[in-house]
C-alpha atoms as a PDB file:
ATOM      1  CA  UNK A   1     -11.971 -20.705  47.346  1.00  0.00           C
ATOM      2  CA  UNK A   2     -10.034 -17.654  45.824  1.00  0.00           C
ATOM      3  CA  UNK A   3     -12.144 -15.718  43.887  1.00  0.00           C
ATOM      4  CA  UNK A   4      -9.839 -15.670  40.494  1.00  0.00           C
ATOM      5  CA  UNK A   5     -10.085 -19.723  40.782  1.00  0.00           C
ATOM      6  CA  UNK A   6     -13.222 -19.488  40.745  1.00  0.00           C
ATOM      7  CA  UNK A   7     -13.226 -17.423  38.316  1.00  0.00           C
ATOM      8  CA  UNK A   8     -11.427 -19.749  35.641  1.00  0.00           C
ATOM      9  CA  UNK A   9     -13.162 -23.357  37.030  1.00  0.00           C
ATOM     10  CA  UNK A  10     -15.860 -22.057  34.549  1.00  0.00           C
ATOM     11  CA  UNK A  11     -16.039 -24.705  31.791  1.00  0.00           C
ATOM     12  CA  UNK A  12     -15.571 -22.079  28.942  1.00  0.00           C
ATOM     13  CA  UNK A  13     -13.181 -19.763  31.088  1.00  0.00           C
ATOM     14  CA  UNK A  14     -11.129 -23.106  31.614  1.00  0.00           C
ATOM     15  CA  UNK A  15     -11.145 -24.263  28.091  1.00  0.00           C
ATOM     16  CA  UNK A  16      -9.864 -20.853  27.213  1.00  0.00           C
ATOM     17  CA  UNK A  17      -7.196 -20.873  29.489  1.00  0.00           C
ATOM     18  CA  UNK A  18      -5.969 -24.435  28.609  1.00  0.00           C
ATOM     19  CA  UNK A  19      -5.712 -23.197  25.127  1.00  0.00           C
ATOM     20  CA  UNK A  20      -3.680 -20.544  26.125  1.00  0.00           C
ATOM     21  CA  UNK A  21      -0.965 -22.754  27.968  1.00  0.00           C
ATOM     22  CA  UNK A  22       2.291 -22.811  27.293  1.00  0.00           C
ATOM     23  CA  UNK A  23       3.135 -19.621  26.380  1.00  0.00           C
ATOM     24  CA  UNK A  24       0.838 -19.352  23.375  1.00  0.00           C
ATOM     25  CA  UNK A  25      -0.928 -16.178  21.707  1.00  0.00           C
ATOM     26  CA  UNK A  26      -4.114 -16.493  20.039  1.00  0.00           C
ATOM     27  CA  UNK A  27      -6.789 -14.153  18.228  1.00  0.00           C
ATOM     28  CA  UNK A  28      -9.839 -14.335  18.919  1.00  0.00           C
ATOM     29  CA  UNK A  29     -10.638 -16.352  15.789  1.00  0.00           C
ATOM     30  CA  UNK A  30      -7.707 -18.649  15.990  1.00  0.00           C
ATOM     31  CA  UNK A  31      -9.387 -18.985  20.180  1.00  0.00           C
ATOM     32  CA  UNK A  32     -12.910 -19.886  18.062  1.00  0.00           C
ATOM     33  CA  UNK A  33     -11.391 -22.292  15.565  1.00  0.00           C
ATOM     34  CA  UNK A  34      -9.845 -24.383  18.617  1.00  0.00           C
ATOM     35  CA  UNK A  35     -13.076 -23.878  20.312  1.00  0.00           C
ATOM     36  CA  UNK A  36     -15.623 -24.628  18.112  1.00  0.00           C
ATOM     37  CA  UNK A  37     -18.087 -25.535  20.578  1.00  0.00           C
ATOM     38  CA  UNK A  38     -18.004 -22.156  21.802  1.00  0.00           C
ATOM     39  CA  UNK A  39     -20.610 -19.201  20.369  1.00  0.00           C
ATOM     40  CA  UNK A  40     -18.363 -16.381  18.958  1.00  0.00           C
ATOM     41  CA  UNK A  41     -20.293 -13.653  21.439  1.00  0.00           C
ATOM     42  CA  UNK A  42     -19.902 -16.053  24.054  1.00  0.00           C
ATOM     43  CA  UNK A  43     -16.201 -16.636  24.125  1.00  0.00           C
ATOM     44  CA  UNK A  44     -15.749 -12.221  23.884  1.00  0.00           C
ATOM     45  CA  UNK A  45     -17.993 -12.512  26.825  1.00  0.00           C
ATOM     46  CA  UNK A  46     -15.564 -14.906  28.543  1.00  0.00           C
ATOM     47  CA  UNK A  47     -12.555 -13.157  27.409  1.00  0.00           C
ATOM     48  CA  UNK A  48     -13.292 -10.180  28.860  1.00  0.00           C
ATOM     49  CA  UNK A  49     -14.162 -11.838  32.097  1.00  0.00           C
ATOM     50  CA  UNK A  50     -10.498 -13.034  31.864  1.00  0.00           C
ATOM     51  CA  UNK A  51      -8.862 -10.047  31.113  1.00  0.00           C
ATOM     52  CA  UNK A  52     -10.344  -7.910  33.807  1.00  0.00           C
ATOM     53  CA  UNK A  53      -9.276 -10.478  36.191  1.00  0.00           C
ATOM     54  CA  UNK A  54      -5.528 -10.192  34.514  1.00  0.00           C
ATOM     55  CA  UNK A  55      -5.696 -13.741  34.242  1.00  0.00           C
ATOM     56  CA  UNK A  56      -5.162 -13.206  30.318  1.00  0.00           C
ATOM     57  CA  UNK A  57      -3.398 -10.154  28.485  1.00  0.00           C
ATOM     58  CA  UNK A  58      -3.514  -8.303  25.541  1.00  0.00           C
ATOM     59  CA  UNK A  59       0.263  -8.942  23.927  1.00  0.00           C
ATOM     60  CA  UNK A  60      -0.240  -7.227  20.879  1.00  0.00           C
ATOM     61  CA  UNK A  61      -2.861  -5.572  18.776  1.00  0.00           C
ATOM     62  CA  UNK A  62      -2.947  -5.208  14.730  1.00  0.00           C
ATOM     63  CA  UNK A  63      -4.744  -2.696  12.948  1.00  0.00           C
ATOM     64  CA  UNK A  64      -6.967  -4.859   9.793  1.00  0.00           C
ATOM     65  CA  UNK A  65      -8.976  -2.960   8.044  1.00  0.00           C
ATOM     66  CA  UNK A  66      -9.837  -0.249  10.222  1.00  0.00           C
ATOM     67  CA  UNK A  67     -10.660  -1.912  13.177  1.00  0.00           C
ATOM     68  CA  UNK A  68      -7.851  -3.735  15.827  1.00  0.00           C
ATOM     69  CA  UNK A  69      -7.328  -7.064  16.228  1.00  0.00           C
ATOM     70  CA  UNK A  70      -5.624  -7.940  19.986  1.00  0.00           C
ATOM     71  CA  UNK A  71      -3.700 -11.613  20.321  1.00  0.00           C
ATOM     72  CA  UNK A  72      -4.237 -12.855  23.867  1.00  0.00           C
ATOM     73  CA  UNK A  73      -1.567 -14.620  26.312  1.00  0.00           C
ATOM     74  CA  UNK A  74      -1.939 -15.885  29.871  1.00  0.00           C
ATOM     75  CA  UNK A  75      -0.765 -13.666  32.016  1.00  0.00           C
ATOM     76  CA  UNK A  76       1.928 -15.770  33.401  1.00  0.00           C
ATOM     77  CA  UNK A  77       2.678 -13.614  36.145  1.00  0.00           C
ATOM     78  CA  UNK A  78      -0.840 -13.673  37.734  1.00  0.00           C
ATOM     79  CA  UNK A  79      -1.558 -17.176  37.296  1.00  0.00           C
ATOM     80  CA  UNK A  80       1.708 -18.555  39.020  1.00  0.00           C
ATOM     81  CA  UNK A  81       1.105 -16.360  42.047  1.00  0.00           C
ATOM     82  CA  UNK A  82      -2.257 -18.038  42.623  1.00  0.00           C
ATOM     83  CA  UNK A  83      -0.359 -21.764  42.341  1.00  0.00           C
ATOM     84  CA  UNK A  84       2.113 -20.605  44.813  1.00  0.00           C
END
């Protein structure tokens, strides 16, 4: 099995992705309120699994009160290859 399937068959990795479907961009909170199941430190943990793979990407990032806040979108690119 390729390694970046793998990769997202993870329950949490996969309910993250689902989420993220359809073209949709998401905080990390609005990820969390959809997800409620999900510990906050777990689904950074997660995340971050995802974005090194470049399965998900960072589309934009706001500056709130002195720290950022990124909104995350499936990397369309990356996941299509794989279904090809």
């Amino acid at each position: 099995m390729d390694s970046k399937a793998k990769l997202i068959l993870h329950p949490v990795r996969m309910k993250i992705v689902q989420t993220l479907i359809g073209s949709k961009e998401y905080t990390v909170q609005q990820i969390a309120a959809r997800l409620t199941d999900v510990p906050q430190a777990t689904l950074y943990r997660h995340l971050n699994k995802l974005l090194e793979a470049e399965v998900l990407k960072v589309v934009k990032e706001n500056q709130i009160r002195g720290t950022v806040e990124k909104i995350y979108a499936l990397n369309e690119h990356e996941v299509s290859n794989k279904e090809s």
